[in-house]
C-alpha atoms as a PDB file:
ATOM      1  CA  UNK A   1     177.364  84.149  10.382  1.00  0.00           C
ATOM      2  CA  UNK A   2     178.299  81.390  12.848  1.00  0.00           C
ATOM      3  CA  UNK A   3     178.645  82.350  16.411  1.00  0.00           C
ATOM      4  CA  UNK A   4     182.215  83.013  18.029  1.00  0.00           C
ATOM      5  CA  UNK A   5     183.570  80.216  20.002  1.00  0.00           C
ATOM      6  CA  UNK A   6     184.538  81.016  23.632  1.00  0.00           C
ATOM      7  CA  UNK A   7     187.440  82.486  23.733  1.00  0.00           C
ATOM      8  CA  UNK A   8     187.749  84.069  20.724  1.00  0.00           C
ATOM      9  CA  UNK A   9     188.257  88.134  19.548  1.00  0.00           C
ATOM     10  CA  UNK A  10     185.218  90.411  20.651  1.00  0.00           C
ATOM     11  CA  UNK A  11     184.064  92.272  17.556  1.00  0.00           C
ATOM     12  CA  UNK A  12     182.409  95.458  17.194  1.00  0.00           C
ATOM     13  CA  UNK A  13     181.971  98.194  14.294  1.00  0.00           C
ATOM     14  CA  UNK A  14     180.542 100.959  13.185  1.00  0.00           C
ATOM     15  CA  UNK A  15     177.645 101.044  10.738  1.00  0.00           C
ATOM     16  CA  UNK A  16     176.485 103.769   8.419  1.00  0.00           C
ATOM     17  CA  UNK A  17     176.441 105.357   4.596  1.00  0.00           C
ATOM     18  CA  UNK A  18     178.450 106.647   3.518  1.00  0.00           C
ATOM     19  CA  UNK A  19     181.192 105.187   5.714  1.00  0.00           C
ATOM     20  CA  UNK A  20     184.344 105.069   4.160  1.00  0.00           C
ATOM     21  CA  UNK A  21     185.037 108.250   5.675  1.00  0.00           C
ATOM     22  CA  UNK A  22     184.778 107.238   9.469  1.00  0.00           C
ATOM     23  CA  UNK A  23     187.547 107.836  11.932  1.00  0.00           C
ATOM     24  CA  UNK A  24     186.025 105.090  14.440  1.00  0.00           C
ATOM     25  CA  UNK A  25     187.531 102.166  13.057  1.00  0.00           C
ATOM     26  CA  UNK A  26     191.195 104.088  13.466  1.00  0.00           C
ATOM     27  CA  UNK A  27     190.529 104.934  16.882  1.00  0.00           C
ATOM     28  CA  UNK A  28     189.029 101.993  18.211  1.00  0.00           C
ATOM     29  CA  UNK A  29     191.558  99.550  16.850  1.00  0.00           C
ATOM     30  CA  UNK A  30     194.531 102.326  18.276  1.00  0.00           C
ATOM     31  CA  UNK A  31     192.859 101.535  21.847  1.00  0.00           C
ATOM     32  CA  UNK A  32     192.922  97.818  21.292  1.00  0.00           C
ATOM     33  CA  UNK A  33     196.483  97.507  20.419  1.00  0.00           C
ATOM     34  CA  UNK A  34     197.640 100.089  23.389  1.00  0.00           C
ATOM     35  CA  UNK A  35     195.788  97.667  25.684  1.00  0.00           C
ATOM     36  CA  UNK A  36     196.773  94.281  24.041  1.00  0.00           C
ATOM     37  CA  UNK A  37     193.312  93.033  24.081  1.00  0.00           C
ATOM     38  CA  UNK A  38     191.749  90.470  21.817  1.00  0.00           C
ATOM     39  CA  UNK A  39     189.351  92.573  19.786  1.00  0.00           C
ATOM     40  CA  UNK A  40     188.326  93.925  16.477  1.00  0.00           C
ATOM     41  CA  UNK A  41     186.479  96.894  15.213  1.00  0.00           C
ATOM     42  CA  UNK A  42     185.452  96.977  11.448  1.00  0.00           C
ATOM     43  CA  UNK A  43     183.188  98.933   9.531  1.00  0.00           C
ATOM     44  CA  UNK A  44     179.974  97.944   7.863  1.00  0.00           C
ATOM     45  CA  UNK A  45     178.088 100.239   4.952  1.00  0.00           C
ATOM     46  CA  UNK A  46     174.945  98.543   4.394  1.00  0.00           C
ATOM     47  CA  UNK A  47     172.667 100.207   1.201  1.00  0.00           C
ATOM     48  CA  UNK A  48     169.400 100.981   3.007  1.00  0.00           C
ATOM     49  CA  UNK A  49     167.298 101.115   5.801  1.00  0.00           C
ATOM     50  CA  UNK A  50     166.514  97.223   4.680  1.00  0.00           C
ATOM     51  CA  UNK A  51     170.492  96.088   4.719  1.00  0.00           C
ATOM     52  CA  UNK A  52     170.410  97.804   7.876  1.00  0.00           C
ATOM     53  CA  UNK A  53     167.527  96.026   8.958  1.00  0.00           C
ATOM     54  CA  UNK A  54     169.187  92.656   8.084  1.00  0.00           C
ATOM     55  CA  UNK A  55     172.644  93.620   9.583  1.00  0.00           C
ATOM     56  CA  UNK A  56     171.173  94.306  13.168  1.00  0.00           C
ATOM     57  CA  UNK A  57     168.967  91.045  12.481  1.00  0.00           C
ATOM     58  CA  UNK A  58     172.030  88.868  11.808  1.00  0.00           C
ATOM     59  CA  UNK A  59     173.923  90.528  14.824  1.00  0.00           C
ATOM     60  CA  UNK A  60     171.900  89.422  17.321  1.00  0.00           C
ATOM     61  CA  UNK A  61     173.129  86.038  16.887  1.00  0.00           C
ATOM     62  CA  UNK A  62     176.461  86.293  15.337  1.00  0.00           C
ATOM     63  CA  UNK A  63     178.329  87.096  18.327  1.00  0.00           C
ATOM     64  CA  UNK A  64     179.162  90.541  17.478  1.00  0.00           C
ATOM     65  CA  UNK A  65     179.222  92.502  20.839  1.00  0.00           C
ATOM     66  CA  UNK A  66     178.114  96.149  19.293  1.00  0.00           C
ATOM     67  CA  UNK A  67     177.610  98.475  16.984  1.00  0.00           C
ATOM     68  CA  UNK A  68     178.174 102.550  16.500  1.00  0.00           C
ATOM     69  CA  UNK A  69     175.450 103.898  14.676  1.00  0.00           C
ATOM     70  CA  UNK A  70     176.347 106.924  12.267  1.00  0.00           C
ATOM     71  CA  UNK A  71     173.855 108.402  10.074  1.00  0.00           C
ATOM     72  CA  UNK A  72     171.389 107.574   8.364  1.00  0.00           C
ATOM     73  CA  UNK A  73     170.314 104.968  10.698  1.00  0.00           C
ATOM     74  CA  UNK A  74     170.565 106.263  14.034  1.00  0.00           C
ATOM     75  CA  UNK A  75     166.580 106.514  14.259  1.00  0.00           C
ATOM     76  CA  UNK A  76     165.970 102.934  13.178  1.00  0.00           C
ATOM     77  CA  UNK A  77     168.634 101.815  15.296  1.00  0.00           C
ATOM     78  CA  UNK A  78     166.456 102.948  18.317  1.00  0.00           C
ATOM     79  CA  UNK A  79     163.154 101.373  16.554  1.00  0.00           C
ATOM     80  CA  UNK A  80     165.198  98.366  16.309  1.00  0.00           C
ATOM     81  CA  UNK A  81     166.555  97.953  20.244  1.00  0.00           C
ATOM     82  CA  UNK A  82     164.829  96.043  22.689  1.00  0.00           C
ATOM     83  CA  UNK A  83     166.031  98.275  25.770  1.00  0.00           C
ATOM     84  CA  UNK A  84     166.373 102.407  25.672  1.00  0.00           C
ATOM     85  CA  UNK A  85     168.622 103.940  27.864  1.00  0.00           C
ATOM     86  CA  UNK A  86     167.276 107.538  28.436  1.00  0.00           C
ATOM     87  CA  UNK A  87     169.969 109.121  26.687  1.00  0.00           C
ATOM     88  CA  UNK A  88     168.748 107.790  23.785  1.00  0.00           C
ATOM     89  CA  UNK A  89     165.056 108.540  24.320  1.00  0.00           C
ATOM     90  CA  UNK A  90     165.561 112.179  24.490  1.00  0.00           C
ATOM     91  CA  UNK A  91     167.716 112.353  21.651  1.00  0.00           C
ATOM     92  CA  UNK A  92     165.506 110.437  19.426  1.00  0.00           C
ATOM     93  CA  UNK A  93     168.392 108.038  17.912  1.00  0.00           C
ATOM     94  CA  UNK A  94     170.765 106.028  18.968  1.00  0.00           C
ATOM     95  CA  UNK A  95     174.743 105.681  18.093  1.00  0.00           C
ATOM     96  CA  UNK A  96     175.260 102.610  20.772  1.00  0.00           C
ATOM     97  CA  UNK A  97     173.982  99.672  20.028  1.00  0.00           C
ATOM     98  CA  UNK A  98     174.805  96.435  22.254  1.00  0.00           C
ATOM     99  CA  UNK A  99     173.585  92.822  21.798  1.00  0.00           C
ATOM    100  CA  UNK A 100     172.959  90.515  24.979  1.00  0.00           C
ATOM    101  CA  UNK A 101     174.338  86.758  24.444  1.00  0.00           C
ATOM    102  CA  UNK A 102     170.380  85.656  24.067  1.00  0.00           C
ATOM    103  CA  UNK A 103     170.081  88.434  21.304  1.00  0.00           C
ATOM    104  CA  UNK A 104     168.601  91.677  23.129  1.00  0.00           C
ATOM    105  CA  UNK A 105     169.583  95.012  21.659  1.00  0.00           C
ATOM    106  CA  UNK A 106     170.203  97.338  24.170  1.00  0.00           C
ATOM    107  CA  UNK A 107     169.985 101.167  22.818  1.00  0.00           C
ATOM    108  CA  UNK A 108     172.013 104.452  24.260  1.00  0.00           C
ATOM    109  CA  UNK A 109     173.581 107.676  23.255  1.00  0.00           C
ATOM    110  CA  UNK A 110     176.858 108.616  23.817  1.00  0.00           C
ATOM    111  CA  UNK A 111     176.766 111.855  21.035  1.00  0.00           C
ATOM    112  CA  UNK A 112     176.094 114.101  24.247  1.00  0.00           C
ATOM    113  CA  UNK A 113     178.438 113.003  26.616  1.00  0.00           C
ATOM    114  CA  UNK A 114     181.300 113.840  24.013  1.00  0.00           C
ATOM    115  CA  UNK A 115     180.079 117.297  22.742  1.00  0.00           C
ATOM    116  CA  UNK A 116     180.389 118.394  26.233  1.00  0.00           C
ATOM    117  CA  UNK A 117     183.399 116.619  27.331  1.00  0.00           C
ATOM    118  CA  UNK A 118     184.963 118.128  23.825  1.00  0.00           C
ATOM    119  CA  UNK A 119     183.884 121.881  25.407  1.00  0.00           C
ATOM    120  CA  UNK A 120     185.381 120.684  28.570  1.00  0.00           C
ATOM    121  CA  UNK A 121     188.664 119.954  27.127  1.00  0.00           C
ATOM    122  CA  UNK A 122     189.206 122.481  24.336  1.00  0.00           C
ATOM    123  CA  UNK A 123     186.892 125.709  26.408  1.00  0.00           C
ATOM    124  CA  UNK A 124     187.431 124.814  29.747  1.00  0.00           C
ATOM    125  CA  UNK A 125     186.375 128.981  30.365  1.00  0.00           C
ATOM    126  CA  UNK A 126     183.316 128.915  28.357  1.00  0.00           C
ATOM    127  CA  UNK A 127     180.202 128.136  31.165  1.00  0.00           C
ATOM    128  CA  UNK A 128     177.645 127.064  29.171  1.00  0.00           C
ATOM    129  CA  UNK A 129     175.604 127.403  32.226  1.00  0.00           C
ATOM    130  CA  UNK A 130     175.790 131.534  31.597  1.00  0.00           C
ATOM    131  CA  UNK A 131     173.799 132.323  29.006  1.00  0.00           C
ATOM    132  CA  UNK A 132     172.114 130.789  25.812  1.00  0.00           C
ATOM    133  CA  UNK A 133     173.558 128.371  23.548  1.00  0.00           C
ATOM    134  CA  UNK A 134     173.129 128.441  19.879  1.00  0.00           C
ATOM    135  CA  UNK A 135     172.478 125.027  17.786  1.00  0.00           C
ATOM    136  CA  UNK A 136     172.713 125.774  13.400  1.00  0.00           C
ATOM    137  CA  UNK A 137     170.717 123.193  11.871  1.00  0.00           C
ATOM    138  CA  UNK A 138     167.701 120.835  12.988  1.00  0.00           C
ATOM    139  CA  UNK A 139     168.613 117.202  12.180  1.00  0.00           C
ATOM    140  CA  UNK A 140     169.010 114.044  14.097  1.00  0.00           C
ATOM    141  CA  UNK A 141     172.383 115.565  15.029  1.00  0.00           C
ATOM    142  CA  UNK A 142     170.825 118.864  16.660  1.00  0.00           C
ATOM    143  CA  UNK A 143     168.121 117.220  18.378  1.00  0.00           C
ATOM    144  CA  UNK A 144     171.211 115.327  20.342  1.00  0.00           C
ATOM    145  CA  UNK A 145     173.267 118.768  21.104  1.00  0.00           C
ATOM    146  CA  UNK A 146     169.902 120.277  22.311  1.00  0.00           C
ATOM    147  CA  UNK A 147     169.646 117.477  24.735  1.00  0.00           C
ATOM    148  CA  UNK A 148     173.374 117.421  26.009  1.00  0.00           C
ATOM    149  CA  UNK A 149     173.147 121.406  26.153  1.00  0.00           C
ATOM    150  CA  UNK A 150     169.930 121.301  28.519  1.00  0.00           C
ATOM    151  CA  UNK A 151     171.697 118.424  30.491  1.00  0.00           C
ATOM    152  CA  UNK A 152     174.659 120.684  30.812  1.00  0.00           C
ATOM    153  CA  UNK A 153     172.501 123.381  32.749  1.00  0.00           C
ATOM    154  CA  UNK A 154     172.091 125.975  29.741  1.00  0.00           C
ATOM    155  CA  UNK A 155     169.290 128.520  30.297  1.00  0.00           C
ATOM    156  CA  UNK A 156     167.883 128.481  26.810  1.00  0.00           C
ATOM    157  CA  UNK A 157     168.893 126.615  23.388  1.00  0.00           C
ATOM    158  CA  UNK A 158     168.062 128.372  19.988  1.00  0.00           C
ATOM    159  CA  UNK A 159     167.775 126.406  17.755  1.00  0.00           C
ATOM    160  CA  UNK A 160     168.645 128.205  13.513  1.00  0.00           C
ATOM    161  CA  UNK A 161     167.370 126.613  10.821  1.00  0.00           C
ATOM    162  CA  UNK A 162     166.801 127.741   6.987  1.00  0.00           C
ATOM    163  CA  UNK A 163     162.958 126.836   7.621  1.00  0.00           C
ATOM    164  CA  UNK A 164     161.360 127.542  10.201  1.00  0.00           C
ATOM    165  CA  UNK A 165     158.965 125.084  10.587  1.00  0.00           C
ATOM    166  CA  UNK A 166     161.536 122.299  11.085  1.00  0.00           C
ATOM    167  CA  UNK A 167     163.435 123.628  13.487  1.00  0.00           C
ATOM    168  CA  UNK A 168     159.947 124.081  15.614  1.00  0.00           C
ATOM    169  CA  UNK A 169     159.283 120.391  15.583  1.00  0.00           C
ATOM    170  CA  UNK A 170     162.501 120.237  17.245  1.00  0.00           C
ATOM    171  CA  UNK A 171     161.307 122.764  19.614  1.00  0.00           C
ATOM    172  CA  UNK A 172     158.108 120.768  20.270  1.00  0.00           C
ATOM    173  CA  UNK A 173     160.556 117.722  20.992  1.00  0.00           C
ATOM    174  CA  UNK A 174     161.255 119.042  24.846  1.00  0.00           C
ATOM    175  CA  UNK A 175     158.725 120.013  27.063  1.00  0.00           C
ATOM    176  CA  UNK A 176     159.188 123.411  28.615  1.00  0.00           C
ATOM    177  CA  UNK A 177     160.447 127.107  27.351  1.00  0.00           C
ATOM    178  CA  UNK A 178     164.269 126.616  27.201  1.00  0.00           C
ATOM    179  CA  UNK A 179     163.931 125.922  23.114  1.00  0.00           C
ATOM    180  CA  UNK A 180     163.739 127.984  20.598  1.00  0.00           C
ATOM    181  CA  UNK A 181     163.377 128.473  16.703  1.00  0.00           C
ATOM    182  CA  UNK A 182     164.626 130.933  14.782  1.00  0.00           C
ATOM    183  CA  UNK A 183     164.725 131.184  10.853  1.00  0.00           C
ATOM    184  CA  UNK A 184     168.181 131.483   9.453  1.00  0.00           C
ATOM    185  CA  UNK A 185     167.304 135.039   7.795  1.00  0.00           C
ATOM    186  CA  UNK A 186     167.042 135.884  12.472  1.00  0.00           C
ATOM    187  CA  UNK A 187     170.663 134.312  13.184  1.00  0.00           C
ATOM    188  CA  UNK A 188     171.826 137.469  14.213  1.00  0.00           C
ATOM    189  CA  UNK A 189     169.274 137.780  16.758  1.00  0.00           C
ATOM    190  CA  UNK A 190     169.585 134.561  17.807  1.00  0.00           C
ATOM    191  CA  UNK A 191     173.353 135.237  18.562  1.00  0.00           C
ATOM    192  CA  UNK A 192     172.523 137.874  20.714  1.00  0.00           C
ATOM    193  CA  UNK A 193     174.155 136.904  24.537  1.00  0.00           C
ATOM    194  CA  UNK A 194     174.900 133.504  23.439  1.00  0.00           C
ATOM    195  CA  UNK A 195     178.000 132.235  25.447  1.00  0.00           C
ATOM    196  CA  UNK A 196     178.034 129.259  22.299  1.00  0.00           C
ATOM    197  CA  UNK A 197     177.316 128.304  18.768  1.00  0.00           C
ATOM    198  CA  UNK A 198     177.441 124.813  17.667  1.00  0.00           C
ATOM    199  CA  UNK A 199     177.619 123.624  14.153  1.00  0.00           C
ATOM    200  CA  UNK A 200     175.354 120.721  13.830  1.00  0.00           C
ATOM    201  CA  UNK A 201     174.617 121.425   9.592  1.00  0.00           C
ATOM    202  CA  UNK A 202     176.631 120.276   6.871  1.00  0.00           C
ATOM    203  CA  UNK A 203     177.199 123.407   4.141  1.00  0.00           C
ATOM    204  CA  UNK A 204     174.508 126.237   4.214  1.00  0.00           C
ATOM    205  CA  UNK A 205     176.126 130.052   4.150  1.00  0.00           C
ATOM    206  CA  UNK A 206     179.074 130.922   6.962  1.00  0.00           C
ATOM    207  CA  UNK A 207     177.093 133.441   9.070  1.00  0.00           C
ATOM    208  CA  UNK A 208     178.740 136.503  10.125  1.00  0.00           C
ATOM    209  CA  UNK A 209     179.961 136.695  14.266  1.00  0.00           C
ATOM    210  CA  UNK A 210     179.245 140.021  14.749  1.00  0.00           C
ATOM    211  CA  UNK A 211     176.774 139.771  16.958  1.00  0.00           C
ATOM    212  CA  UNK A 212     178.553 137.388  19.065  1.00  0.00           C
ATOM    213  CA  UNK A 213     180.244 138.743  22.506  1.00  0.00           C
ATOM    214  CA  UNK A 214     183.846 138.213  22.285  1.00  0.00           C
ATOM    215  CA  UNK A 215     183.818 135.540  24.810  1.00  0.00           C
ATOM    216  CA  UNK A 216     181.664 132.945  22.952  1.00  0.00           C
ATOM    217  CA  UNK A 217     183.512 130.104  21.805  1.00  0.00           C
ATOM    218  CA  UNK A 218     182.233 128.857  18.538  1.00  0.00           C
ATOM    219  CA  UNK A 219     182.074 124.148  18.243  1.00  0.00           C
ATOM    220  CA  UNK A 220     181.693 122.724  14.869  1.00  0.00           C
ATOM    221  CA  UNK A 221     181.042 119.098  14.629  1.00  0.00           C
ATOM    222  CA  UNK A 222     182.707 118.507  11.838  1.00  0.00           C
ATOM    223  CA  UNK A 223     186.348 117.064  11.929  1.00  0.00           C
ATOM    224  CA  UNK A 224     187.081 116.390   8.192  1.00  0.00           C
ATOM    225  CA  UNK A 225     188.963 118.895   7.752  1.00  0.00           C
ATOM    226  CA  UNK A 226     189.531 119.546  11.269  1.00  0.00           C
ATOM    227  CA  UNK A 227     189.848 123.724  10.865  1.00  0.00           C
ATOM    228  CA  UNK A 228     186.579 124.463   8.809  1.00  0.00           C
ATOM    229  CA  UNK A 229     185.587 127.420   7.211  1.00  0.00           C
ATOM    230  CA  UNK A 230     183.431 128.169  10.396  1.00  0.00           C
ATOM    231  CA  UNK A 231     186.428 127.622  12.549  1.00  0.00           C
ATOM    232  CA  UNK A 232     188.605 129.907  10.611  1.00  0.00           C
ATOM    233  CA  UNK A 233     186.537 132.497  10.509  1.00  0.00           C
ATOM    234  CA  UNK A 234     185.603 132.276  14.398  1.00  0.00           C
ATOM    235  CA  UNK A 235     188.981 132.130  15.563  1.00  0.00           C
ATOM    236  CA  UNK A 236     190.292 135.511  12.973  1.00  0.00           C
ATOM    237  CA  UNK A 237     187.757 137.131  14.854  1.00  0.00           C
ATOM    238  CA  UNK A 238     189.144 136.114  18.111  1.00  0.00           C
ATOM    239  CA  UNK A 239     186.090 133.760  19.128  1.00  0.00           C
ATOM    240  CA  UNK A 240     187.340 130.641  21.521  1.00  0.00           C
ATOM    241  CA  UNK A 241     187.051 127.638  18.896  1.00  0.00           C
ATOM    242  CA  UNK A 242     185.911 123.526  19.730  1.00  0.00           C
ATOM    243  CA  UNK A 243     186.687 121.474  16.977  1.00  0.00           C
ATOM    244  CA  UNK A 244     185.033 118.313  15.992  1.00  0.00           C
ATOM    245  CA  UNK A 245     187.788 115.737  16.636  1.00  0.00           C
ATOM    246  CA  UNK A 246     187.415 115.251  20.457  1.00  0.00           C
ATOM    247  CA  UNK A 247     183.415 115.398  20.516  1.00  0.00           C
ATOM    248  CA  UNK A 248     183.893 111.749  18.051  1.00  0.00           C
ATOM    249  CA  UNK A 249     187.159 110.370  20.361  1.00  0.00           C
ATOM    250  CA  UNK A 250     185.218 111.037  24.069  1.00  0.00           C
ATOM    251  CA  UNK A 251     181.843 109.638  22.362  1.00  0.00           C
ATOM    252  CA  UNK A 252     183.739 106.647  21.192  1.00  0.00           C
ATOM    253  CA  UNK A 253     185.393 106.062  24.539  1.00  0.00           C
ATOM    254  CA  UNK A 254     182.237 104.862  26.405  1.00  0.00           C
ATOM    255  CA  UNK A 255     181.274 103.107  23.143  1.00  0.00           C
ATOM    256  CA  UNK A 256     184.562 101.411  23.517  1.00  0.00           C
ATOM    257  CA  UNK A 257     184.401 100.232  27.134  1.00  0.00           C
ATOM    258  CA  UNK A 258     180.912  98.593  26.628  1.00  0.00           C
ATOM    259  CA  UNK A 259     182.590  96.555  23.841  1.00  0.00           C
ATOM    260  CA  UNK A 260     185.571  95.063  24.942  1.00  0.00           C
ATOM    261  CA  UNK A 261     184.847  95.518  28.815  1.00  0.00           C
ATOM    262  CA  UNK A 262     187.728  98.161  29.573  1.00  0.00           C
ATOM    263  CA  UNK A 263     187.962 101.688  29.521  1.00  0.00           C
ATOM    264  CA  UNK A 264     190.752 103.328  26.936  1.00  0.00           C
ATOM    265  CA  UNK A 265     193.852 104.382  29.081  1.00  0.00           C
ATOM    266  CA  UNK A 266     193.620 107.867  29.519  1.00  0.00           C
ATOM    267  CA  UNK A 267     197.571 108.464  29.890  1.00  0.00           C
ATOM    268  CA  UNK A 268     197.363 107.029  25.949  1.00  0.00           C
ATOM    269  CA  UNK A 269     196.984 110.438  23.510  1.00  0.00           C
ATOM    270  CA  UNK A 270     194.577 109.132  20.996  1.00  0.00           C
ATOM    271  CA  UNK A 271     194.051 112.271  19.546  1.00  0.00           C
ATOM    272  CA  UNK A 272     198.160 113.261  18.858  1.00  0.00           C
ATOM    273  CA  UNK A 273     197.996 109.896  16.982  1.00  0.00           C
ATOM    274  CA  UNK A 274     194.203 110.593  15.272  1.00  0.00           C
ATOM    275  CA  UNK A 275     195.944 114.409  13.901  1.00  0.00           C
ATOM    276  CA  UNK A 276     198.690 112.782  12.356  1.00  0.00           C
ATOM    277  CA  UNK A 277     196.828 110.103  10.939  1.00  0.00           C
ATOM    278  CA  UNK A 278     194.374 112.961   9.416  1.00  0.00           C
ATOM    279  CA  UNK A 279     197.392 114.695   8.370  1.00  0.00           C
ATOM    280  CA  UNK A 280     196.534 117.495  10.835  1.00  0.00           C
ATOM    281  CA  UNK A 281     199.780 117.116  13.354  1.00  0.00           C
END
C-alpha cells in the first residue's frame, strides 16, 4: 500500500477472525458521519497469526492510523507493538493498536475501561467495591475483566473455570490474594456474597443463581443476541442484568478518539441507532 497524501481520509479498522460478525465498523463509521469528519473504518480478517503478522507489518507504513484488535490476535498484537501502555501489560493483550508517522506501534487496552463504564451505565446501584466479583471462564477475555475489576476497587475476583488448572494460571497472573480459582463443579460456592458475575465464556452449561443474593447484577459480554440465555435467566429471577452492547460502544469510544483525533459526541445515542441496526429496538 502507498502512503496517504496529506490531506486525505484517516483510516482505521478492526482486525480479527472471524470478523464478519463485528459491530465496530457500524459504530465507528455512525460517529464519523455525526461529526462530518474525513475518515474511514473498515474491517480486515486476515487467516492466521502470519496474515496478521503481515497486516500490522504493512500498516506501519501505509498510513493507516489504527487498528482494534479482536480475537485471536490480541496477544500478538502486544508482541508486535513497540510501546505498552500499562493497561495493556496487565491484561496481557491488546485491542488498541496505533501507528506513529515513522512506523511505531503503540499498544493499549481499552476492554476495561468499557466493562466498567457498561456497569456504570446499565447498574449504576451495583458497588462493585462491596463484595466479590465473579469472572466464568479464563481466556484472554477474563484475564482483562480481572484487571478492570481489581482497578475498580473489588475486594476479591473468582475466577470459574471447567478446569481448574487454567483458571490458576490466571490466578498466578496478579500478584497478591484478591484472585481466585474455582472449578466449575464449585460455582455455587464461588457465588456465595458476590455483588457480580460476569460472562467472559462463550457456551458451557447456564449455571443456576441460587446462590446469588438478590442484589447481584449479573454482565454478559456477549451482545449477539443482545438478551442471552444467561441474561434471561438472571433477570426471571430478578437479578440486575448488564448486557454486552455498551461494554463494545464505551471501549470503542477511546479507540475512536485516538483515530480520528476527536471524541464521539456524547449528546449522539449510538446505542438507540446500534439496537435497531441489530434488530433489537
Amino acid at each position: 500500500m502507498q502512503s496517504l497524501p496529506t490531506g486525505a481520509a484517516r483510516i482505521a479498522a478492526v482486525v480479527g477472525q472471524p470478523i464478519h460478525h463485528s459491530l465496530s465498523p457500524f459504530l465507528h463509521n455512525a460517529w464519523l458521519r455525526d461529526l462530518k469528519l474525513n475518515g474511514v473504518y473498515a474491517a480486515f480478517g486476515p487467516k492466521d497469526e502470519r496474515g496478521f503478522d503481515r497486516l500490522i507489518l504493512s500498516c506501519r507504513s501505509n498510513g493507516i492510523k489504527g487498528l482494534n484488535i479482536t480475537a485471536p490476535f490480541k496477544e500478538q498484537a502486544l508482541s508486535l507493538a513497540d510501546t505498552v501502555a500499562a493497561s495493556a501489560r496487565v491484561c496481557g493483550s491488546a485491542n488498541l493498536l496505533t501507528f506513529d508517522d515513522d512506523g511505531q506501534i503503540h499498544a493499549q487496552s481499552t476492554d476495561g475501561h468499557g466493562l466498567v463504564r457498561s456497569f456504570e451505565l446499565q447498574a449504576p446501584g451495583c458497588d462493585l467495591r462491596a463484595g466479590p466479583v465473579v469472572i466464568m471462564g479464563a481466556g484472554g477475555a477474563s484475564r482483562a475483566a480481572v484487571a478492570a475489576m481489581l482497578d475498580a476497587g473489588a475486594p476479591e475476583v473468582r475466577i470459574v473455570n471447567r478446569t481448574l488448572a487454567r483458571a490458576e494460571d490466571l490466578v498466578f497472573a496478579f500478584p497478591g490474594d484478591k484472585v481466585t480459582a474455582f472449578e466449575l463443579t464449585q460455582v455455587d460456592r464461588a457465588f456465595r456474597g458476590a455483588v457480580a458475575v460476569i460472562n467472559a465464556a462463550s457456551g458451557g452449561p447456564l449455571p443456576l443463581f441460587d446462590a446469588l443474593d438478590t442484589a447481584a447484577t449479573i454482565m454478559d459480554m456477549t451482545y449477539r443476541p443482545l438478551r442471552t440465555n444467561w441474561l434471561t435467566a438472571a433477570a426471571e429471577r430478578g437479578l440486575a442484568t448488564v448486557d454486552g452492547l455498551n461494554m463494545l460502544i464505551e471501549q470503542a469510544r477511546p479507540s475512536f478518539e485516538a483515530f480520528y483525533g476527536a471524541a464521539p459526541n456524547p449528546a449522539f445515542d449510538i446505542r438507540a441507532l446500534a439496537l435497531t441496526y441489530l434488530g433489537e429496538a
